[in-house]
N, C-alpha and C. Protein backbone atom coordinates (compact mmCIF):
# COMPACT_ATOMS: atom_id res chain seq x y z
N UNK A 1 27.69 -3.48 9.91
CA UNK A 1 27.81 -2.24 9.16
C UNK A 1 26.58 -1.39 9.43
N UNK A 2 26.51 -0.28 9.70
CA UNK A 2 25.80 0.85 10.06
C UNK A 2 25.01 1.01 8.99
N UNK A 3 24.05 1.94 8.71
CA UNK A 3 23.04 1.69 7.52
C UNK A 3 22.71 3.45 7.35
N UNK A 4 23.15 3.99 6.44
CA UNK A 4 22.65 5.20 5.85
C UNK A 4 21.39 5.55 6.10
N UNK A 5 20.82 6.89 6.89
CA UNK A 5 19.39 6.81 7.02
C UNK A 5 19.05 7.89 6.48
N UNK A 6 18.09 7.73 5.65
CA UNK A 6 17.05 9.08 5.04
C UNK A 6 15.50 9.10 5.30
N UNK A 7 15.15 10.10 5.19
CA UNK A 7 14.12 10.13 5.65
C UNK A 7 13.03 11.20 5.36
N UNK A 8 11.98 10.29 3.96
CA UNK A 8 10.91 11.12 3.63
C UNK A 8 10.12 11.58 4.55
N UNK A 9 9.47 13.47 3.98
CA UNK A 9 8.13 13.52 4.98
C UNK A 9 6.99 13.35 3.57
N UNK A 10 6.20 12.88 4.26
CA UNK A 10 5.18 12.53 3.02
C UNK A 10 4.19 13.73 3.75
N UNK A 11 4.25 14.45 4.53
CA UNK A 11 3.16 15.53 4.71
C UNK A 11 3.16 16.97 3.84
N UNK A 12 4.59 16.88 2.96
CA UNK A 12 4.15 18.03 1.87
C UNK A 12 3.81 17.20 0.54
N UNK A 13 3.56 16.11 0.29
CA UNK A 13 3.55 15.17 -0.72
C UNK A 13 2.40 15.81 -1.31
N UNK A 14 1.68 16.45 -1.91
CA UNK A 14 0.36 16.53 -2.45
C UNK A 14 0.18 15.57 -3.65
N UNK A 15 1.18 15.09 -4.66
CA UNK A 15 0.75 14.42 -5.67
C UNK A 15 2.43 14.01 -6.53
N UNK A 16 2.41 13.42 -7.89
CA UNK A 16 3.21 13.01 -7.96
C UNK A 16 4.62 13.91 -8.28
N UNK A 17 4.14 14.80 -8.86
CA UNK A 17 5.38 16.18 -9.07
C UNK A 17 5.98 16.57 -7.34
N UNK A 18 5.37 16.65 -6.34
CA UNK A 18 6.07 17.04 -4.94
C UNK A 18 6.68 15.42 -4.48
N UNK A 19 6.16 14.65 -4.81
CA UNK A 19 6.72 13.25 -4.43
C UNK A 19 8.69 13.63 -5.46
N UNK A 20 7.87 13.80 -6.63
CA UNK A 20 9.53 13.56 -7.00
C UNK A 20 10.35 15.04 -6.10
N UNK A 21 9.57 15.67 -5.89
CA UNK A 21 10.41 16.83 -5.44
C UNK A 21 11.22 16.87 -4.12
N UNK A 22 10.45 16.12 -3.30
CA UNK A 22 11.01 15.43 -2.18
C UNK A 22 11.91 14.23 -2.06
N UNK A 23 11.48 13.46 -3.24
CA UNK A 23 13.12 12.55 -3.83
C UNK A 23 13.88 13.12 -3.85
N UNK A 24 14.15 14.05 -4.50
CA UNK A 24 15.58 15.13 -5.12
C UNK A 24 15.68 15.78 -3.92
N UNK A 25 14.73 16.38 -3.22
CA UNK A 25 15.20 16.98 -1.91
C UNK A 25 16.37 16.27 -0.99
N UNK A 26 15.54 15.23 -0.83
CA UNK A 26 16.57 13.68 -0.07
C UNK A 26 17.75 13.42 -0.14
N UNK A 27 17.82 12.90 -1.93
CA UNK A 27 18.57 11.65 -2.39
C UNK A 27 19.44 12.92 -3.23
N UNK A 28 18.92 13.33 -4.16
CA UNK A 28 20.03 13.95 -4.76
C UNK A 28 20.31 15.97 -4.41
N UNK A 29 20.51 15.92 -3.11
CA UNK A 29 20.70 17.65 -3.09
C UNK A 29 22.19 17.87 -3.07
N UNK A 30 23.27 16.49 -3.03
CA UNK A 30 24.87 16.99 -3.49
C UNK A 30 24.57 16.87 -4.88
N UNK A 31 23.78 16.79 -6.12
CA UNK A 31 24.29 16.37 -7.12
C UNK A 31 23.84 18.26 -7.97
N UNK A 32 24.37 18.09 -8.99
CA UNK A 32 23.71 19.49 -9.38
C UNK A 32 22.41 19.03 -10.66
N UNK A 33 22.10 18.11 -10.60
CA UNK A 33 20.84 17.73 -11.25
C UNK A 33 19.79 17.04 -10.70
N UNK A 34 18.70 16.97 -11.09
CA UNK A 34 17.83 16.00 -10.40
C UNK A 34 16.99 15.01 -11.61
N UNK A 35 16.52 13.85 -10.48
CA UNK A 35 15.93 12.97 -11.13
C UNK A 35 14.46 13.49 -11.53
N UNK A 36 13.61 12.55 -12.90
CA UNK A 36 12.71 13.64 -13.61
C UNK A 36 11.61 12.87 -12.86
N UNK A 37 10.37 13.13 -13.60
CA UNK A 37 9.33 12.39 -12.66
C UNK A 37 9.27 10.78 -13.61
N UNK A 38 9.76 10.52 -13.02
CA UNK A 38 10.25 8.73 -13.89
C UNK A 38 10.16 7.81 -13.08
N UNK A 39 9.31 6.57 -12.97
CA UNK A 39 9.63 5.26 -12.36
C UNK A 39 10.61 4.61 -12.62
N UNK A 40 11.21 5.19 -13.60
CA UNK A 40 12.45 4.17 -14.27
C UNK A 40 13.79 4.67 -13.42
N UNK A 41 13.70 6.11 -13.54
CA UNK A 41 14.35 7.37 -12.91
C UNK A 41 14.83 6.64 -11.47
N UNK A 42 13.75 6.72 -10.50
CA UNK A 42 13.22 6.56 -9.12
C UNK A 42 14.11 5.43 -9.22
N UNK A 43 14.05 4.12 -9.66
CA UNK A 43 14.58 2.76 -9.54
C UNK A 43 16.10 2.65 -9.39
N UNK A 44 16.55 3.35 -10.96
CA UNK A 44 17.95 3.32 -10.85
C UNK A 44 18.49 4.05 -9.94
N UNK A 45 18.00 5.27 -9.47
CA UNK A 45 18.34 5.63 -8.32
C UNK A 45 18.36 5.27 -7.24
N UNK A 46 18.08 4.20 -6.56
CA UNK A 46 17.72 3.18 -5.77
C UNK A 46 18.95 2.17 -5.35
N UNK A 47 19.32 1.79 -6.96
CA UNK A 47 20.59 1.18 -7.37
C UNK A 47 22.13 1.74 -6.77
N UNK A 48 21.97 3.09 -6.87
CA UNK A 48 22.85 3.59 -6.36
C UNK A 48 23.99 3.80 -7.33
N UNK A 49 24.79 5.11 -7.08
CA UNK A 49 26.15 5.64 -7.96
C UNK A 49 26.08 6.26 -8.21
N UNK A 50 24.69 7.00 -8.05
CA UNK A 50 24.48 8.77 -8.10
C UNK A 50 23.48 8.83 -7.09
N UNK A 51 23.76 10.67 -6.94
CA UNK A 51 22.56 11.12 -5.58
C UNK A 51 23.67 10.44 -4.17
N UNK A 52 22.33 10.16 -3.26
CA UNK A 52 23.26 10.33 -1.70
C UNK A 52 23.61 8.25 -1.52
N UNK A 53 22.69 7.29 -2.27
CA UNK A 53 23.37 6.16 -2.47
C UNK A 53 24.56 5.46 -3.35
N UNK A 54 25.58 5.00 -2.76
CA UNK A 54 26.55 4.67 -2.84
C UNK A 54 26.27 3.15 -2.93
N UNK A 55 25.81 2.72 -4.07
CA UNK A 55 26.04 1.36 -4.63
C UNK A 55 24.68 0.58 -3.68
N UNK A 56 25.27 -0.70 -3.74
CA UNK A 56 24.05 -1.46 -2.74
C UNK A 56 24.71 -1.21 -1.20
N UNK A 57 25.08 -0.48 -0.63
CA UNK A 57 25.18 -0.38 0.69
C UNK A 57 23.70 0.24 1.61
N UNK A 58 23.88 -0.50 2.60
CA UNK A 58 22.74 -0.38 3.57
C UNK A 58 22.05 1.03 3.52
N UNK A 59 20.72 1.08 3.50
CA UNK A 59 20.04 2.07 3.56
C UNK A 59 18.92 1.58 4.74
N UNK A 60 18.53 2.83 5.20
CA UNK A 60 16.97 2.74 6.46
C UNK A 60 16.56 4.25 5.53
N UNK A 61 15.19 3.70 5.10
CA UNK A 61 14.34 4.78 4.71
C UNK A 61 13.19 5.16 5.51
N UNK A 62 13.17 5.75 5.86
CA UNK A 62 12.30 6.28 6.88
C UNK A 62 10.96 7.20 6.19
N UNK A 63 10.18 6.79 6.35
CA UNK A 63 8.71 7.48 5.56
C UNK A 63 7.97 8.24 6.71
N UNK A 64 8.19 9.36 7.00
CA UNK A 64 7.51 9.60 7.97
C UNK A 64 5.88 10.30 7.06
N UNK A 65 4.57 10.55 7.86
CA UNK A 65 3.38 10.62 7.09
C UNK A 65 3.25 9.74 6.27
N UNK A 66 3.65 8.53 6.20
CA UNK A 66 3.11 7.79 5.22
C UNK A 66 1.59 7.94 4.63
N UNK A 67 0.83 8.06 5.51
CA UNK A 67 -0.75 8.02 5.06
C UNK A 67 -1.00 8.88 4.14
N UNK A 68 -0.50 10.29 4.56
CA UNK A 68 -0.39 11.23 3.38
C UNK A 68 -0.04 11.42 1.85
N UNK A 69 0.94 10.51 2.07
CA UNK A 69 1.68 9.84 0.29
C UNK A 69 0.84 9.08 -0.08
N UNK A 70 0.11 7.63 0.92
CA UNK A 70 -0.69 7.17 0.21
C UNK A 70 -1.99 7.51 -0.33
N UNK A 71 -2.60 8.45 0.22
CA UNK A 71 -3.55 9.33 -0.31
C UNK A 71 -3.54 10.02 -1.54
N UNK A 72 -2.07 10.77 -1.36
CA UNK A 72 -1.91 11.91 -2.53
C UNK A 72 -1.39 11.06 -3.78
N UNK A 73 -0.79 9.70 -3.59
CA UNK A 73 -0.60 9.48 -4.80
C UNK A 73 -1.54 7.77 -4.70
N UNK A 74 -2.56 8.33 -4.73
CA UNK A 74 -3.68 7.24 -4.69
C UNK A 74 -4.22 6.97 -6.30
N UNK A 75 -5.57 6.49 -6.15
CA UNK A 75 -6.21 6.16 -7.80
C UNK A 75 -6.49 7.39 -8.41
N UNK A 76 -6.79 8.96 -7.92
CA UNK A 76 -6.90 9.84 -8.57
C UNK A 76 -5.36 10.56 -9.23
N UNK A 77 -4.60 10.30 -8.31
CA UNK A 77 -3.17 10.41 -9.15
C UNK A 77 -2.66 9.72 -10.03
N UNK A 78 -2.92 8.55 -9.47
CA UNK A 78 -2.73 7.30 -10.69
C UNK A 78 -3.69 7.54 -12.27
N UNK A 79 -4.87 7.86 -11.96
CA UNK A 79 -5.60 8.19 -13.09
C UNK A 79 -4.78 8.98 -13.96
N UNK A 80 -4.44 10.02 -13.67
CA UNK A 80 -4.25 11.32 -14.33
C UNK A 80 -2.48 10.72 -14.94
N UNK A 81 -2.16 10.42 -13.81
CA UNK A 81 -0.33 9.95 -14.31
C UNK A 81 -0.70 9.28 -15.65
N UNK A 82 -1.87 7.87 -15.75
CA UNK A 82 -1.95 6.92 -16.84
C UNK A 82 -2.37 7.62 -17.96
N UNK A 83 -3.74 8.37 -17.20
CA UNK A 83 -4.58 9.19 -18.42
C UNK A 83 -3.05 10.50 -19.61
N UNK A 84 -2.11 10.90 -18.67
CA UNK A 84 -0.97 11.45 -19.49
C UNK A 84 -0.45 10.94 -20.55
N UNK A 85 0.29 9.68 -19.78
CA UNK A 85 1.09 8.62 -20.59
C UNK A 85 -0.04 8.27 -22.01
N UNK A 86 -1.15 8.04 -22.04
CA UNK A 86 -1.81 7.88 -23.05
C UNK A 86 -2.39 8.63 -24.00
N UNK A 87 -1.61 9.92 -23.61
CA UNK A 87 -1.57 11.10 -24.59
C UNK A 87 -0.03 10.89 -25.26
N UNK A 88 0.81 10.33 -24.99
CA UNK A 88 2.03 10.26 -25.55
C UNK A 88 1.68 8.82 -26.61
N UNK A 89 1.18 8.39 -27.38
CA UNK A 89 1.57 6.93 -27.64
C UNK A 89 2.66 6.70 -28.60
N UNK A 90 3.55 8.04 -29.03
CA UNK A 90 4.85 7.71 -29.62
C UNK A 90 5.82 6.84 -28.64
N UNK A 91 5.37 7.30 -26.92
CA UNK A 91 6.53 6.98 -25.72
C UNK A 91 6.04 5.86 -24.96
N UNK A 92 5.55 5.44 -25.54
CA UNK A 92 4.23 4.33 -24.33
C UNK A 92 3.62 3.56 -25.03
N UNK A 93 3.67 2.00 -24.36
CA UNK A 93 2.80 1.27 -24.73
C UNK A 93 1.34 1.49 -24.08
N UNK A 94 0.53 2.50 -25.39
CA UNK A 94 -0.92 2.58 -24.95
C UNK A 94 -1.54 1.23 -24.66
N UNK A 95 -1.55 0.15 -25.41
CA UNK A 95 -2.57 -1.38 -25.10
C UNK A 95 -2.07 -1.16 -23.53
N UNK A 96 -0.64 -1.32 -23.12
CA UNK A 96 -0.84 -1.83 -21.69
C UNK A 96 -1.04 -0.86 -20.92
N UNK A 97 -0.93 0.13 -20.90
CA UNK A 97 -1.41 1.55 -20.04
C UNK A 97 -3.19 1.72 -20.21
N UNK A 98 -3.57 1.43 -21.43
CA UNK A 98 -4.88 1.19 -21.65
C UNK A 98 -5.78 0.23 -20.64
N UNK A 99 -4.98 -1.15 -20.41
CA UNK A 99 -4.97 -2.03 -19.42
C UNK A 99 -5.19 -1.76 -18.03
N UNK A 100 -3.91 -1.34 -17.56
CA UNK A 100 -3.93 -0.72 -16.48
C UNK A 100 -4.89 0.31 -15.62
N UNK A 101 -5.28 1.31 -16.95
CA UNK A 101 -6.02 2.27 -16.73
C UNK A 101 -7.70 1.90 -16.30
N UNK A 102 -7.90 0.86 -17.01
CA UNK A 102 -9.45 -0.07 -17.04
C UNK A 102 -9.53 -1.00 -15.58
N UNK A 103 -7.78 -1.19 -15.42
CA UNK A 103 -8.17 -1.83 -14.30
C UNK A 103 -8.50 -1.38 -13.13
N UNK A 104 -7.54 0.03 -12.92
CA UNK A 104 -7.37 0.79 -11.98
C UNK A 104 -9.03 1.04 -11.65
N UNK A 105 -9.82 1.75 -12.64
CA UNK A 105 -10.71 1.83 -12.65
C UNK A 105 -11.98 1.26 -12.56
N UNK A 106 -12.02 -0.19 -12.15
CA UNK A 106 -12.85 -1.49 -12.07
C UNK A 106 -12.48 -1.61 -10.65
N UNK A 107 -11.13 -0.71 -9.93
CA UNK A 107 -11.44 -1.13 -8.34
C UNK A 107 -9.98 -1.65 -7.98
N UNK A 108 -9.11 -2.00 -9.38
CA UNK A 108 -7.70 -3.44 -8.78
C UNK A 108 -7.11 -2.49 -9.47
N UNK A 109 -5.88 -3.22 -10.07
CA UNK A 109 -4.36 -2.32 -10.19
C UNK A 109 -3.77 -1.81 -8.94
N UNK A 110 -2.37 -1.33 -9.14
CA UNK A 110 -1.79 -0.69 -8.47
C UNK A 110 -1.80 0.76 -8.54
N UNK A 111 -1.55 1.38 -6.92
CA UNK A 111 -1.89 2.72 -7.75
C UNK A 111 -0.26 3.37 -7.87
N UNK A 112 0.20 4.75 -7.74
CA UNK A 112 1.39 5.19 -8.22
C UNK A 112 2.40 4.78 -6.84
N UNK A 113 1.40 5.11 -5.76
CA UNK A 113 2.03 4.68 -4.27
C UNK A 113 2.29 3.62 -4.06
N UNK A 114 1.27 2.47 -4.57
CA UNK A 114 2.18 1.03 -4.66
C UNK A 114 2.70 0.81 -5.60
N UNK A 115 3.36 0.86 -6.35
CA UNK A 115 4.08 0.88 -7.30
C UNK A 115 5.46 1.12 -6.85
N UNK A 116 5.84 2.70 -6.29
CA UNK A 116 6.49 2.98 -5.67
C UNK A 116 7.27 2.48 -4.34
N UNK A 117 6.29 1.74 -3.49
CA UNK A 117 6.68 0.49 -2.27
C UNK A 117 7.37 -0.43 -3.15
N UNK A 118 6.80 -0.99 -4.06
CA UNK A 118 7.23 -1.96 -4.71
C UNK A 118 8.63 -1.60 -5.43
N UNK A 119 8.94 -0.66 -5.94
CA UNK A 119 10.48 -0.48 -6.14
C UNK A 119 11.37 -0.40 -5.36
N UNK A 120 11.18 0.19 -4.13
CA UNK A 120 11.83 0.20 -2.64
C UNK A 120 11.73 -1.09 -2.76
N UNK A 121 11.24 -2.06 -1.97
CA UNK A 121 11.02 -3.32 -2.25
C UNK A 121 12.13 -3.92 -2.97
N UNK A 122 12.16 -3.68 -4.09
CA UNK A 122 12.94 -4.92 -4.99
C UNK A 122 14.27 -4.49 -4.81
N UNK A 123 14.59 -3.65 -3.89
CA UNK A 123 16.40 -3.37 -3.41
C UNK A 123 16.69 -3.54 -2.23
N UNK A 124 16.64 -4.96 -1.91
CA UNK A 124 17.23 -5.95 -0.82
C UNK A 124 18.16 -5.08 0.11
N UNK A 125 19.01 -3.86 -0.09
CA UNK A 125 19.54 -2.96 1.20
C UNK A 125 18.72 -2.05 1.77
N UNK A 126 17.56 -1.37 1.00
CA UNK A 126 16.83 -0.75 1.63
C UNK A 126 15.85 -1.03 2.62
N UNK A 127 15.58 -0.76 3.81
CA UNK A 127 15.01 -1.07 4.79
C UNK A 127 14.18 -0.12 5.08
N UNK A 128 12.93 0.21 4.75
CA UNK A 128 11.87 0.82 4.63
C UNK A 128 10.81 1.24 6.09
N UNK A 129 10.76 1.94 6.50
CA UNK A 129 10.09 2.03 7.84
C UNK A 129 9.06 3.41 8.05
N UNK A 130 7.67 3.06 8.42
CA UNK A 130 6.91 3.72 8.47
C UNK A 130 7.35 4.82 9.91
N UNK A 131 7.21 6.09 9.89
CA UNK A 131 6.95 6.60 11.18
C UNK A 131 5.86 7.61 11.16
């Protein structure tokens, strides 16, 4: 079976609002809505049944500029994404964002870009490829 190919440019990526903007560019430009700036968002979309994936069928994602994404959504994006979320603590568990945030900042954690590999990642049809 042939494998659906899409294909990010991470060279307009500046940070995490153009990252999602270039998702929706991609994945959902038949739909008349788009996904918000959500990790949760990003995932189920992944899943497939809305936007341009159709269930778990084969995908090749193609990242072209990768270096660029990983830059723009590096520890200074990550900061600011966490430092947000911990202005909400009606919507968020502050202790573990609190966590995260200390760690990020000691040098470890993940930042928003790995995070993001890592959801690609956990959907066994997607086939992920740097160019």
């Amino acid at each position: 079976m042939s494998k659906k190919t899409f294909v990010i440019d991470g060279a307009g990526i500046t940070g995490i609002a153009s990252f999602y903007d270039e998702i929706n560019r991609v994945f959902m430009s038949g739909e008349d809505w788009k996904i918000g700036a959500s990790l949760d968002a990003l995932n189920d979309m992944f899943y497939g049944g809305y936007g341009a994936i159709a269930g778990d069928e084969p995908v090749l994602l193609v990242w072209r500029n990768m270096d660029d994404s990983r830059r723009a959504l590096g520890r200074e994006a990550t900061r600011a994404f966490l430092e947000d979320k911990l202005s909400h603590p009606d919507r968020y568990d502050v202790a573990r964002i609190g966590r995260d945030l200390a760690e990020l900042e000691g040098g470890g954690g993940q930042t928003f870009f790995e995070i993001v590999l890592e959801i690609i990642r956990d959907h066994p049809n997607i086939e992920l490829i740097e160019a």
